[in-house]
PDB file of N, CA and C in Angstrom:
ATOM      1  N   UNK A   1      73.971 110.214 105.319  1.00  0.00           N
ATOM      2  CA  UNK A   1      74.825 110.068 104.166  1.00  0.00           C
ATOM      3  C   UNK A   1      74.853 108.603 103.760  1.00  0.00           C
ATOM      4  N   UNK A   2      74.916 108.226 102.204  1.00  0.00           N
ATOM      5  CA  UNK A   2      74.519 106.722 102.097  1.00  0.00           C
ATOM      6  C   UNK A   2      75.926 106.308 101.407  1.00  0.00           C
ATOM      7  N   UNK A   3      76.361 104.990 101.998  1.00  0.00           N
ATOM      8  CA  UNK A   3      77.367 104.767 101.620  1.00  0.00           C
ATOM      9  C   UNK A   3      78.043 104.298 100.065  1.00  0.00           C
ATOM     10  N   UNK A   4      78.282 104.855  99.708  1.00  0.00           N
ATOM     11  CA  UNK A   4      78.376 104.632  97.376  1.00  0.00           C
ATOM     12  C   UNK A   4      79.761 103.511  97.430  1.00  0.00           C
ATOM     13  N   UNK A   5      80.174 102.840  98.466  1.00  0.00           N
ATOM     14  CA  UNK A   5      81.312 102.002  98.508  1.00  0.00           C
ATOM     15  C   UNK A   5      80.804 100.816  96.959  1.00  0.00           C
ATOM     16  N   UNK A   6      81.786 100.682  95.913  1.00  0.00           N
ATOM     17  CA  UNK A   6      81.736  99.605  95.306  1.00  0.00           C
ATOM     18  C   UNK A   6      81.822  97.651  95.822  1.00  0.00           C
ATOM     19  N   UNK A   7      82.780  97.876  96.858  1.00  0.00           N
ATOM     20  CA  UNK A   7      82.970  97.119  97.001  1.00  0.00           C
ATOM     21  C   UNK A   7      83.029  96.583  98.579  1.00  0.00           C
ATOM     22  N   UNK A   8      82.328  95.547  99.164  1.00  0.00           N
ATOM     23  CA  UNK A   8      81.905  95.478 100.754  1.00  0.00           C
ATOM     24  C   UNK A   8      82.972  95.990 101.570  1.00  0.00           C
ATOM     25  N   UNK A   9      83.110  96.609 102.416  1.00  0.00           N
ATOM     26  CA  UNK A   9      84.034  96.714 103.723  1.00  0.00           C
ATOM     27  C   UNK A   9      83.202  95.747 104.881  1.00  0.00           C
ATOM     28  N   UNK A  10      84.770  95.301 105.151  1.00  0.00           N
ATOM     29  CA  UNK A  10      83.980  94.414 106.673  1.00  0.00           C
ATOM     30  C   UNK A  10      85.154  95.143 107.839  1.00  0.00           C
ATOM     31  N   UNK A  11      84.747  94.845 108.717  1.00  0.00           N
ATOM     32  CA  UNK A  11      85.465  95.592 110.023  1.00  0.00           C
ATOM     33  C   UNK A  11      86.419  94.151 110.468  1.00  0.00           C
ATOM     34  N   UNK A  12      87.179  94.443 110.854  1.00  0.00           N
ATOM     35  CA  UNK A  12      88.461  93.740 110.876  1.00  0.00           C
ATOM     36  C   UNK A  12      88.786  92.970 112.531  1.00  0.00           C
ATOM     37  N   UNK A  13      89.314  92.072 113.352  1.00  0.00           N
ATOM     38  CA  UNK A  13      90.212  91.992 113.990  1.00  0.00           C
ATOM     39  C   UNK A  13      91.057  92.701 114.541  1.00  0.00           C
ATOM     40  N   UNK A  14      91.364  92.606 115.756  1.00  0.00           N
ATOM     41  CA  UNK A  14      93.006  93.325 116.245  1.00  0.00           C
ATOM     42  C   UNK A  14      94.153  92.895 116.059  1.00  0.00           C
ATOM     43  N   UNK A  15      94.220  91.494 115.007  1.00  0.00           N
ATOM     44  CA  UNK A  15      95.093  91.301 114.974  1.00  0.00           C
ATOM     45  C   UNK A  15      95.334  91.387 113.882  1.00  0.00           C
ATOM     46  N   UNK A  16      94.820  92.215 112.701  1.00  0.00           N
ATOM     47  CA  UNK A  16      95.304  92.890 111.376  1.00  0.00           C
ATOM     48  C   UNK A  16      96.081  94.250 111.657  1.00  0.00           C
ATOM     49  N   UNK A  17      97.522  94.042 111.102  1.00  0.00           N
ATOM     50  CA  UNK A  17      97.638  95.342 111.109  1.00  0.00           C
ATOM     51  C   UNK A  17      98.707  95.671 109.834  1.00  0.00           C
ATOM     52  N   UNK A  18      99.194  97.088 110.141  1.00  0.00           N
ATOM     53  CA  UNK A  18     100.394  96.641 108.847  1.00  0.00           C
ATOM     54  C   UNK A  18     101.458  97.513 109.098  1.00  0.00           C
ATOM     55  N   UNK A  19     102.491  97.438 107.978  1.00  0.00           N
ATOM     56  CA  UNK A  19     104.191  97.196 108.507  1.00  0.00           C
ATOM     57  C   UNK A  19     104.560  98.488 107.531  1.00  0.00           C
ATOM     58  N   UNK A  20     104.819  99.444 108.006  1.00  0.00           N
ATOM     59  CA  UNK A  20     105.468 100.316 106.908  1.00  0.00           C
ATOM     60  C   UNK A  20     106.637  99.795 106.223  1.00  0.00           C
ATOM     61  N   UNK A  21     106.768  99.787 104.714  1.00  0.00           N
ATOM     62  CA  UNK A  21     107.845  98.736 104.566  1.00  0.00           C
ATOM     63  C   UNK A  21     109.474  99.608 104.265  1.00  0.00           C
ATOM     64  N   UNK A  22     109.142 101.169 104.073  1.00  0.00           N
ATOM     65  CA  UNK A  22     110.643 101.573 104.359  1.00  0.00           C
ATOM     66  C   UNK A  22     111.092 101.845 105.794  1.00  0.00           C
ATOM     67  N   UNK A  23     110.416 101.298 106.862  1.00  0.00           N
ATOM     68  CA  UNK A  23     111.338 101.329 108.036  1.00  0.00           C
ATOM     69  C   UNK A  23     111.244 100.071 108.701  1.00  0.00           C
ATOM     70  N   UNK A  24     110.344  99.148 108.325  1.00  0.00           N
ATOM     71  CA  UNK A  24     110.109  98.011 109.289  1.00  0.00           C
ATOM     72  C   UNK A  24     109.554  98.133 110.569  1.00  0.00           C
ATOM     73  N   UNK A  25     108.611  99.183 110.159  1.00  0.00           N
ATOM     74  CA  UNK A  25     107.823  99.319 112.169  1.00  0.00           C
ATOM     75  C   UNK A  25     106.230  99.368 111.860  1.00  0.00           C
ATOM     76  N   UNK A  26     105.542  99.286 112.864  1.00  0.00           N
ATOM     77  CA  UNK A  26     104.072  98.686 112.381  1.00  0.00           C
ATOM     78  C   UNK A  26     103.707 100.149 112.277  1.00  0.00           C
ATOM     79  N   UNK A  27     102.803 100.428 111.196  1.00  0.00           N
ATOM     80  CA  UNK A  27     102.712 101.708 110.607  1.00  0.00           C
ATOM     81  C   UNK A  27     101.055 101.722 111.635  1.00  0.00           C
ATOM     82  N   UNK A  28     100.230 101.082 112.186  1.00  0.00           N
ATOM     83  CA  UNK A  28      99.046 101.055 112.524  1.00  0.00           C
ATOM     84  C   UNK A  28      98.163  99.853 112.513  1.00  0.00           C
ATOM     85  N   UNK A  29      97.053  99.641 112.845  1.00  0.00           N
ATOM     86  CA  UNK A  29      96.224  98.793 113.080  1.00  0.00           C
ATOM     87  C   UNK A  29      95.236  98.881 112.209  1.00  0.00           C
ATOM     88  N   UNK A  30      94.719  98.026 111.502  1.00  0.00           N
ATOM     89  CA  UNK A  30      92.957  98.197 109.812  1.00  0.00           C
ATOM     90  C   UNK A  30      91.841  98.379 111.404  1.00  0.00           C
ATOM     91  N   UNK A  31      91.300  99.124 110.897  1.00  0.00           N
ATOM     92  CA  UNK A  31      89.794  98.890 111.634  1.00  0.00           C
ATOM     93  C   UNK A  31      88.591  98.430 110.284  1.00  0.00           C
ATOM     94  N   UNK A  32      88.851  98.946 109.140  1.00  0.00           N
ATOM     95  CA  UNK A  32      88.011  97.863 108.097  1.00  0.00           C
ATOM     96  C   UNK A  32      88.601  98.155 106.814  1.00  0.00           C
ATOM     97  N   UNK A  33      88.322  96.867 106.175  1.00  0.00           N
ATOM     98  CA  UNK A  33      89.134  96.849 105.116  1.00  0.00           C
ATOM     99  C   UNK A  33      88.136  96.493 103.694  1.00  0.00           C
ATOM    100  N   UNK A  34      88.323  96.479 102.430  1.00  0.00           N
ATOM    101  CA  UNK A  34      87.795  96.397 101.325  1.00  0.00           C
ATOM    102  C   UNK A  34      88.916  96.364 100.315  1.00  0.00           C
ATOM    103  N   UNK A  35      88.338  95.823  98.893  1.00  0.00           N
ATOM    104  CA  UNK A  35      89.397  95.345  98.160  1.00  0.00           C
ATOM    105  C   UNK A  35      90.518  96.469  97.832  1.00  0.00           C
ATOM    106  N   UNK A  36      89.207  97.647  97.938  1.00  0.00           N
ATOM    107  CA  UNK A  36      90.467  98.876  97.477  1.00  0.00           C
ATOM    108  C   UNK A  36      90.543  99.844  98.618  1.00  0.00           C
ATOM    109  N   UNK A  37      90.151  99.700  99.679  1.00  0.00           N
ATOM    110  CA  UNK A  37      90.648 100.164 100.316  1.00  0.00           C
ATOM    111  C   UNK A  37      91.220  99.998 102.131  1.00  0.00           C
ATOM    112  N   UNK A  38      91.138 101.396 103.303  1.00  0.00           N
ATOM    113  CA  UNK A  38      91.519 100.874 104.298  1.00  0.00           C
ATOM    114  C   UNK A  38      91.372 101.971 105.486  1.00  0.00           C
ATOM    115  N   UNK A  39      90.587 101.641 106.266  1.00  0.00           N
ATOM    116  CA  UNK A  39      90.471 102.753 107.496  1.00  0.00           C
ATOM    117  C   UNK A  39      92.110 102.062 108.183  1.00  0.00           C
ATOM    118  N   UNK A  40      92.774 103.077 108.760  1.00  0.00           N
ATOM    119  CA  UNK A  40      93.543 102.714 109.692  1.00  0.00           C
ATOM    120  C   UNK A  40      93.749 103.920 111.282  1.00  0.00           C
ATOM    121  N   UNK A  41      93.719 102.776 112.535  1.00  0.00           N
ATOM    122  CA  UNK A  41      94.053 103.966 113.304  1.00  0.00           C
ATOM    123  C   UNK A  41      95.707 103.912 114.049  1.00  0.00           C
ATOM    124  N   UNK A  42      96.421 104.790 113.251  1.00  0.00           N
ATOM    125  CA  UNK A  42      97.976 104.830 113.834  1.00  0.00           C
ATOM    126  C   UNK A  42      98.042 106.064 114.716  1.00  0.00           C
ATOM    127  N   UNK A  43      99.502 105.636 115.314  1.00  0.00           N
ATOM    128  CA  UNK A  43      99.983 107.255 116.396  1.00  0.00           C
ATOM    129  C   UNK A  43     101.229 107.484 115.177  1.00  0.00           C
ATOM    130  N   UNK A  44     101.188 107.467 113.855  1.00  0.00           N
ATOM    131  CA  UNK A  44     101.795 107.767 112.985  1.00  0.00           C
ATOM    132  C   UNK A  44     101.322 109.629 112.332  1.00  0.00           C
ATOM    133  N   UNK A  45     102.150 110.214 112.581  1.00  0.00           N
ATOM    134  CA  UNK A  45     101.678 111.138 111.404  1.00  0.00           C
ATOM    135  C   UNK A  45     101.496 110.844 109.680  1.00  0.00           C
ATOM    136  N   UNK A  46     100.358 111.420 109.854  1.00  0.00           N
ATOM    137  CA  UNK A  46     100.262 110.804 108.289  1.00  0.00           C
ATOM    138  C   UNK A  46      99.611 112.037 107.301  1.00  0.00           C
ATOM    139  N   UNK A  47     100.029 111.777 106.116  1.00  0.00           N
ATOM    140  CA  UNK A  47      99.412 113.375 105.344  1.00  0.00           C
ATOM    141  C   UNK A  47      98.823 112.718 104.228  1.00  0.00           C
ATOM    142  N   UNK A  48      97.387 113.462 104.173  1.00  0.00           N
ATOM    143  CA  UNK A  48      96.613 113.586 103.418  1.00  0.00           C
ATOM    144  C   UNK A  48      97.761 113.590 101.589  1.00  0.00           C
ATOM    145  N   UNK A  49      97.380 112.906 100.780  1.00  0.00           N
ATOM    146  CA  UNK A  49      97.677 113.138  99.492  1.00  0.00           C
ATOM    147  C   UNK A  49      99.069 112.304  99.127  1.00  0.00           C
ATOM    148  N   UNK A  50      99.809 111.617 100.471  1.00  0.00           N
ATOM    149  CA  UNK A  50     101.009 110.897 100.427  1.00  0.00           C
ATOM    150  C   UNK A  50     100.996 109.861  99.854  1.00  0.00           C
ATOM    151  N   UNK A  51     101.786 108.927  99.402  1.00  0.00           N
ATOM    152  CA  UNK A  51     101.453 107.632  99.303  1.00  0.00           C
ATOM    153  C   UNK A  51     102.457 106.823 100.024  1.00  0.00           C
ATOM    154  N   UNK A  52     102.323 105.838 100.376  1.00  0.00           N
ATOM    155  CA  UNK A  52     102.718 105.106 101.590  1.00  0.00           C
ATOM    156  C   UNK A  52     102.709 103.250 100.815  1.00  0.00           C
ATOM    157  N   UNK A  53     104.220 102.659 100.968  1.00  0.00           N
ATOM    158  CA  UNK A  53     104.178 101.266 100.628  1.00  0.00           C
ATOM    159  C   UNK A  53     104.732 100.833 102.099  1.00  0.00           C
ATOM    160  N   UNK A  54     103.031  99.770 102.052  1.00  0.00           N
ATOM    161  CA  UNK A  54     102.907  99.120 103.671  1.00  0.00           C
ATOM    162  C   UNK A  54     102.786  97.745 103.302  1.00  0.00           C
ATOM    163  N   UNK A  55     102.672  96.712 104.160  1.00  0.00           N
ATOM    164  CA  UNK A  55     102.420  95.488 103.727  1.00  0.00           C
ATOM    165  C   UNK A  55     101.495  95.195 105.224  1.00  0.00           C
ATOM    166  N   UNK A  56     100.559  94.277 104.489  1.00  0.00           N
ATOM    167  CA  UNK A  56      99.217  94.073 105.193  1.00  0.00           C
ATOM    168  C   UNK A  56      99.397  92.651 106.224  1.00  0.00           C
ATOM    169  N   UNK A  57      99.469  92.177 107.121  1.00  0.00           N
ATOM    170  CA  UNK A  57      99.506  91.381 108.000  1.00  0.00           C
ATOM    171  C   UNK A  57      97.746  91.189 108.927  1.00  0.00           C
ATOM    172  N   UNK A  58      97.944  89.704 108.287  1.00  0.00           N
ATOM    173  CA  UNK A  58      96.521  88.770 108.833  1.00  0.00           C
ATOM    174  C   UNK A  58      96.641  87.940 109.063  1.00  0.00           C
ATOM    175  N   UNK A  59      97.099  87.695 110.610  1.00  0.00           N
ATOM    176  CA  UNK A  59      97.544  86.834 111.176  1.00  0.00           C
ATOM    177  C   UNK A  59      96.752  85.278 110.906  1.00  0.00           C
ATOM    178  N   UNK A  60      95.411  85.491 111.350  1.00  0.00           N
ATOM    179  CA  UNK A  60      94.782  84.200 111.671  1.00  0.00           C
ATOM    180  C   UNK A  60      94.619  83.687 110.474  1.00  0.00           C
ATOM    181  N   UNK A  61      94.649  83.988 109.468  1.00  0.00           N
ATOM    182  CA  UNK A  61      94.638  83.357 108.229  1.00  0.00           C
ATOM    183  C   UNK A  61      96.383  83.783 107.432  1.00  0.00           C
ATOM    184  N   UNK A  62      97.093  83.791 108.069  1.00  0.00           N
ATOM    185  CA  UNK A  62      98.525  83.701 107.507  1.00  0.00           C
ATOM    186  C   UNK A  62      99.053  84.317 106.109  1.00  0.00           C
ATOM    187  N   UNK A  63      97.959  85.634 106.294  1.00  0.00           N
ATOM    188  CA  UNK A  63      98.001  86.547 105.215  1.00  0.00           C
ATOM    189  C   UNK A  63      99.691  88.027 104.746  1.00  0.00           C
ATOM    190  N   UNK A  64     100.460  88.046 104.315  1.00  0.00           N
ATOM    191  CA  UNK A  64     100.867  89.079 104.254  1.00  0.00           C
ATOM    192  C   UNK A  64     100.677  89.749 102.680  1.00  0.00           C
ATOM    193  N   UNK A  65     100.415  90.309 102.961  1.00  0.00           N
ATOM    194  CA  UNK A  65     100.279  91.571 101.465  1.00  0.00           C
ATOM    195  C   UNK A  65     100.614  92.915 101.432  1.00  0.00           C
ATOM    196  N   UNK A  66     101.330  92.898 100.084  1.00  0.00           N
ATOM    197  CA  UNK A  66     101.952  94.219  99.437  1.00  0.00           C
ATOM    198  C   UNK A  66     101.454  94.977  99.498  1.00  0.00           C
ATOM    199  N   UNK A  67     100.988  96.407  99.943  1.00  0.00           N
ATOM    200  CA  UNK A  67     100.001  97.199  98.973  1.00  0.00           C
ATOM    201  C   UNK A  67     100.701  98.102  99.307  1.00  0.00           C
ATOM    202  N   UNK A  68     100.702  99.199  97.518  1.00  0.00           N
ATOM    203  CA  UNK A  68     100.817 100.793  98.280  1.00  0.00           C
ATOM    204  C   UNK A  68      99.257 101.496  98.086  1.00  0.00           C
ATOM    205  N   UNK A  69      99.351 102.341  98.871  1.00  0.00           N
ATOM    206  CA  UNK A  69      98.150 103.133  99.332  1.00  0.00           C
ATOM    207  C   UNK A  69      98.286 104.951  99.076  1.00  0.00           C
ATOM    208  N   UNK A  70      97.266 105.426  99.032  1.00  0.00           N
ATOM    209  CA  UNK A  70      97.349 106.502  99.285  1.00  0.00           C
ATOM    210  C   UNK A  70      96.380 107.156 100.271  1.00  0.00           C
ATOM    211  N   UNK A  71      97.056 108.140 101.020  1.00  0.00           N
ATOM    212  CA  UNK A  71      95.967 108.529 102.367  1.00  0.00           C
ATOM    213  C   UNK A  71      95.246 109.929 101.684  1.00  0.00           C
ATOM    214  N   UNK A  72      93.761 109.443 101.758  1.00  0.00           N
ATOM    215  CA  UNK A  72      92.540 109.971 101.054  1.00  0.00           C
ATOM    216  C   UNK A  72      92.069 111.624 102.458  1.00  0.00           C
ATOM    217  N   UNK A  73      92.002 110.943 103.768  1.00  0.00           N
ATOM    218  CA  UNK A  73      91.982 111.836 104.571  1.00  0.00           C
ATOM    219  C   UNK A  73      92.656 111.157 106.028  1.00  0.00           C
ATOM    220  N   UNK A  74      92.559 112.412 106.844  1.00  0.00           N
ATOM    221  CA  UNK A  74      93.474 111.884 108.159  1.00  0.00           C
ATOM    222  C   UNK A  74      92.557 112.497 109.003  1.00  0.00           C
ATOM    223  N   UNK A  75      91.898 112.087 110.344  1.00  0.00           N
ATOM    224  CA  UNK A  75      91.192 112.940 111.145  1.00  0.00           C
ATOM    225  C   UNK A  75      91.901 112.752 112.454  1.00  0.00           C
ATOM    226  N   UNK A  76      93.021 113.414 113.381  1.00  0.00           N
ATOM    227  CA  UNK A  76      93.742 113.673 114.461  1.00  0.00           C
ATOM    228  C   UNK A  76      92.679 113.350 115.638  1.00  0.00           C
ATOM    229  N   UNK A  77      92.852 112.394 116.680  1.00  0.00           N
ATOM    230  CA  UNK A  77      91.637 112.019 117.675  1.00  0.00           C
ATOM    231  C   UNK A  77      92.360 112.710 118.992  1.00  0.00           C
ATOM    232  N   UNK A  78      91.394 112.681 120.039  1.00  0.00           N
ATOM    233  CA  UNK A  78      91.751 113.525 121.640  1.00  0.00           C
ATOM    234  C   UNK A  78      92.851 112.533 121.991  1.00  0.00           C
ATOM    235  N   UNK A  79      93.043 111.009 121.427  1.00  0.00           N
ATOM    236  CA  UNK A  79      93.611 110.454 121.975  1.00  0.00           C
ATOM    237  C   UNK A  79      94.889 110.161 121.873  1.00  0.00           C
ATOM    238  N   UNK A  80      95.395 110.743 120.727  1.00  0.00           N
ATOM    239  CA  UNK A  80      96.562 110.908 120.429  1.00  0.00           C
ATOM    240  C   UNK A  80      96.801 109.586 119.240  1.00  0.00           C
ATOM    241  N   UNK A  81      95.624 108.982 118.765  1.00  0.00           N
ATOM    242  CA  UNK A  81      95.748 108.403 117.736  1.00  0.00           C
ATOM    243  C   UNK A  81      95.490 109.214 116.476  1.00  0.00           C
ATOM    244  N   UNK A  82      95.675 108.561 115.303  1.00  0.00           N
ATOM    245  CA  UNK A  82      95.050 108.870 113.820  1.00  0.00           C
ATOM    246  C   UNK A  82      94.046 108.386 113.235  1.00  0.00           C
ATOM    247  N   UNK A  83      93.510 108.914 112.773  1.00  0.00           N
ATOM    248  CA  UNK A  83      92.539 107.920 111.721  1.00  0.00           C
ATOM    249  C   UNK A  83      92.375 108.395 110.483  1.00  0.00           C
ATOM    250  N   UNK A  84      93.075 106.551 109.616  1.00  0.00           N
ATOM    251  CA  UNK A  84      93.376 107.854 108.180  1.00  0.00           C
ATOM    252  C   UNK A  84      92.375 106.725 107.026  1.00  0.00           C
ATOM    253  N   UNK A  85      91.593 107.473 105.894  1.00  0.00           N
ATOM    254  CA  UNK A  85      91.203 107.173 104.894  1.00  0.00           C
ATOM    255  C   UNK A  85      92.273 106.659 103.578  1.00  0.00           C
ATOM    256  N   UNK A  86      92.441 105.218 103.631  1.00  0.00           N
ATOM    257  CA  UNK A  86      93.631 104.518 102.740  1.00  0.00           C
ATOM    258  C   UNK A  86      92.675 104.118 101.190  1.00  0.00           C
ATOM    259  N   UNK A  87      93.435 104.331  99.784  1.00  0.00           N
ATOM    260  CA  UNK A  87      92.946 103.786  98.407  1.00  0.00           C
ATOM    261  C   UNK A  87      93.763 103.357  98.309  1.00  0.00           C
ATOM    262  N   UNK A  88      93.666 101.780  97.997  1.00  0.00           N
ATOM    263  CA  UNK A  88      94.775 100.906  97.662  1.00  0.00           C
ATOM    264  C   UNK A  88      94.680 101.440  96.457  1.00  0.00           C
ATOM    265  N   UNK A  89      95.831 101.436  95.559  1.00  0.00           N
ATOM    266  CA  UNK A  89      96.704 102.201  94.463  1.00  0.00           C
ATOM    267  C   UNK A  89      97.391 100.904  93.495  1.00  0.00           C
ATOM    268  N   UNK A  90      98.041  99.816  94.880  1.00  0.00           N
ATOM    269  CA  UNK A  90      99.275  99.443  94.149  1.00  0.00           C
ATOM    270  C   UNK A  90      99.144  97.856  94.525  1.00  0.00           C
ATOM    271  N   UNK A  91      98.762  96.486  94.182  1.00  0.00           N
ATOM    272  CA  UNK A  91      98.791  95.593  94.956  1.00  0.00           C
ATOM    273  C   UNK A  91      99.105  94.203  93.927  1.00  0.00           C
ATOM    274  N   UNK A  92      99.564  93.488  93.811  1.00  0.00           N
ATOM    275  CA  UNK A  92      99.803  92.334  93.278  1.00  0.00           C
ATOM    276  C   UNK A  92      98.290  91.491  92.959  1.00  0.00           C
ATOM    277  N   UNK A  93      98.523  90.748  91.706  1.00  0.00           N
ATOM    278  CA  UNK A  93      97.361  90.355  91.517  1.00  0.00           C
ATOM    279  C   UNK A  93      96.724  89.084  92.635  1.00  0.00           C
ATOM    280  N   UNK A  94      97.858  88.515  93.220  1.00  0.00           N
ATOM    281  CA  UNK A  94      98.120  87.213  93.711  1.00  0.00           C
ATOM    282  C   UNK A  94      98.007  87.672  94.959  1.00  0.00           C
ATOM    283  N   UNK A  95      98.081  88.803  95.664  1.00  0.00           N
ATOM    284  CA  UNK A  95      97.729  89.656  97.194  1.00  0.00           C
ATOM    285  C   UNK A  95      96.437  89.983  97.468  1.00  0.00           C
ATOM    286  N   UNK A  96      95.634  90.259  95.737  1.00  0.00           N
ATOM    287  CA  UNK A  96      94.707  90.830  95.609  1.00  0.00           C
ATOM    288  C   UNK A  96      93.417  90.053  95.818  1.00  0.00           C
ATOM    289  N   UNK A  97      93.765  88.402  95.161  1.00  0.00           N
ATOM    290  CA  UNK A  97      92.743  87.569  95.579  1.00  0.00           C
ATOM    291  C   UNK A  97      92.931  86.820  96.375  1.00  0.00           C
ATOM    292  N   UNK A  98      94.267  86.612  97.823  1.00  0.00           N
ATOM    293  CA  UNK A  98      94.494  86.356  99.144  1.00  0.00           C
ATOM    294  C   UNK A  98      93.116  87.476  99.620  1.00  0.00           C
ATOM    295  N   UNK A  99      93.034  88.838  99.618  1.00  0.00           N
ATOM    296  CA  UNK A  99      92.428  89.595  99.977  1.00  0.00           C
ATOM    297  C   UNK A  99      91.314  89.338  99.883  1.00  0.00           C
ATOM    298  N   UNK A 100      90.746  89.479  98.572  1.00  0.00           N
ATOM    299  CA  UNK A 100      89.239  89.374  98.424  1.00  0.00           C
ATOM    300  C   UNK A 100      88.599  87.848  98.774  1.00  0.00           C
ATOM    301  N   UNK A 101      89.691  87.043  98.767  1.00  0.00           N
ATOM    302  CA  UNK A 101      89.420  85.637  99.630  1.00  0.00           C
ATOM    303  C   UNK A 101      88.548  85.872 100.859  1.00  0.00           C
ATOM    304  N   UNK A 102      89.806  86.305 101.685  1.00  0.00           N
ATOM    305  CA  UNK A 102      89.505  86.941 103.353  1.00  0.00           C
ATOM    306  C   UNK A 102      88.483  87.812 103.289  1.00  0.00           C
ATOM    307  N   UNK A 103      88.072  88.539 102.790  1.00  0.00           N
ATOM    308  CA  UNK A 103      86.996  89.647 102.887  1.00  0.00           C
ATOM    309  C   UNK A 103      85.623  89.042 102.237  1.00  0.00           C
ATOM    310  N   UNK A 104      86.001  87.888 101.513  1.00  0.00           N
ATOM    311  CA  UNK A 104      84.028  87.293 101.346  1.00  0.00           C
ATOM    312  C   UNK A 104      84.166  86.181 102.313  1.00  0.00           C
ATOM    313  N   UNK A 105      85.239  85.661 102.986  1.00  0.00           N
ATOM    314  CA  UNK A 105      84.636  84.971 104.194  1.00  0.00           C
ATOM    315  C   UNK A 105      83.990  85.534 105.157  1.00  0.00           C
ATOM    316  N   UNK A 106      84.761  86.709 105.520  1.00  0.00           N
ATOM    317  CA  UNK A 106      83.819  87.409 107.015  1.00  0.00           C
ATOM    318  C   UNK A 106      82.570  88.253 106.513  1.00  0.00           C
ATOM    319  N   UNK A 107      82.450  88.274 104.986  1.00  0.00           N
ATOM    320  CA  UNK A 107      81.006  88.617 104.621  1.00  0.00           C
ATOM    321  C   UNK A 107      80.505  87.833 104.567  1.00  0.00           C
ATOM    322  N   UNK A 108      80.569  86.328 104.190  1.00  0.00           N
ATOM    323  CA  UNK A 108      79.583  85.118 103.900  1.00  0.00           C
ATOM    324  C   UNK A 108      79.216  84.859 105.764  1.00  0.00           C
ATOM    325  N   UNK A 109      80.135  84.780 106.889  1.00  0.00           N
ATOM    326  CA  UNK A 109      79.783  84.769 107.888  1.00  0.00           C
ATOM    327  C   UNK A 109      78.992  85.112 108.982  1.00  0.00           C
TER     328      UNK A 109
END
């Protein structure tokens, strides 16, 4: 299967993760990220078709960002994690090129 992504995904750090913002608890960890979107693996239940306002935390570059998202798919693992397919939806213009900042450095790298 060939990947039709518009826009690069790079695979992320462990120390990206993000904050569900109506409860204040870390909603999960990015395993890769792109301008519009977001693999994540949480022990969150999460449903397909929801939309979800999280804010994005990147530590080593002192990143936090707004985004709401919507979860595209969810695949349940043996391990009692999630892994869910995120479309950023909702993001500030000023979050947006913090983002795409961070994401052509670890591509130029």
């Amino acid at each position: 299967m060939s990947d039709k992504r518009m826009h690069p995904r790079v695979s992320m750090p462990k120390t990206v993760y993000v904050i569900n913002q109506l409860t204040g608890t870390e909603f999960g960890q990015v395993v890769n990220l792109s301008e519009t979107g977001l693999l994540l693996a949480t022990r969150t239940d999460i449903e397909v078709g929801r939309v979800y306002q999280l804010t994005l935390v990147i530590k080593e570059v002192a990143i936090k960002a707004s985004i709401g998202v919507e979860c595209i798919w969810a695949e349940p693992q043996n391990t009692n994690m999630v892994f869910g397919g995120f479309h950023i939806i909702d993001i500030s213009d000023q979050d947006l090129t913090k983002l795409q900042s961070f994401i052509n450095q670890i591509v130029v790298d």
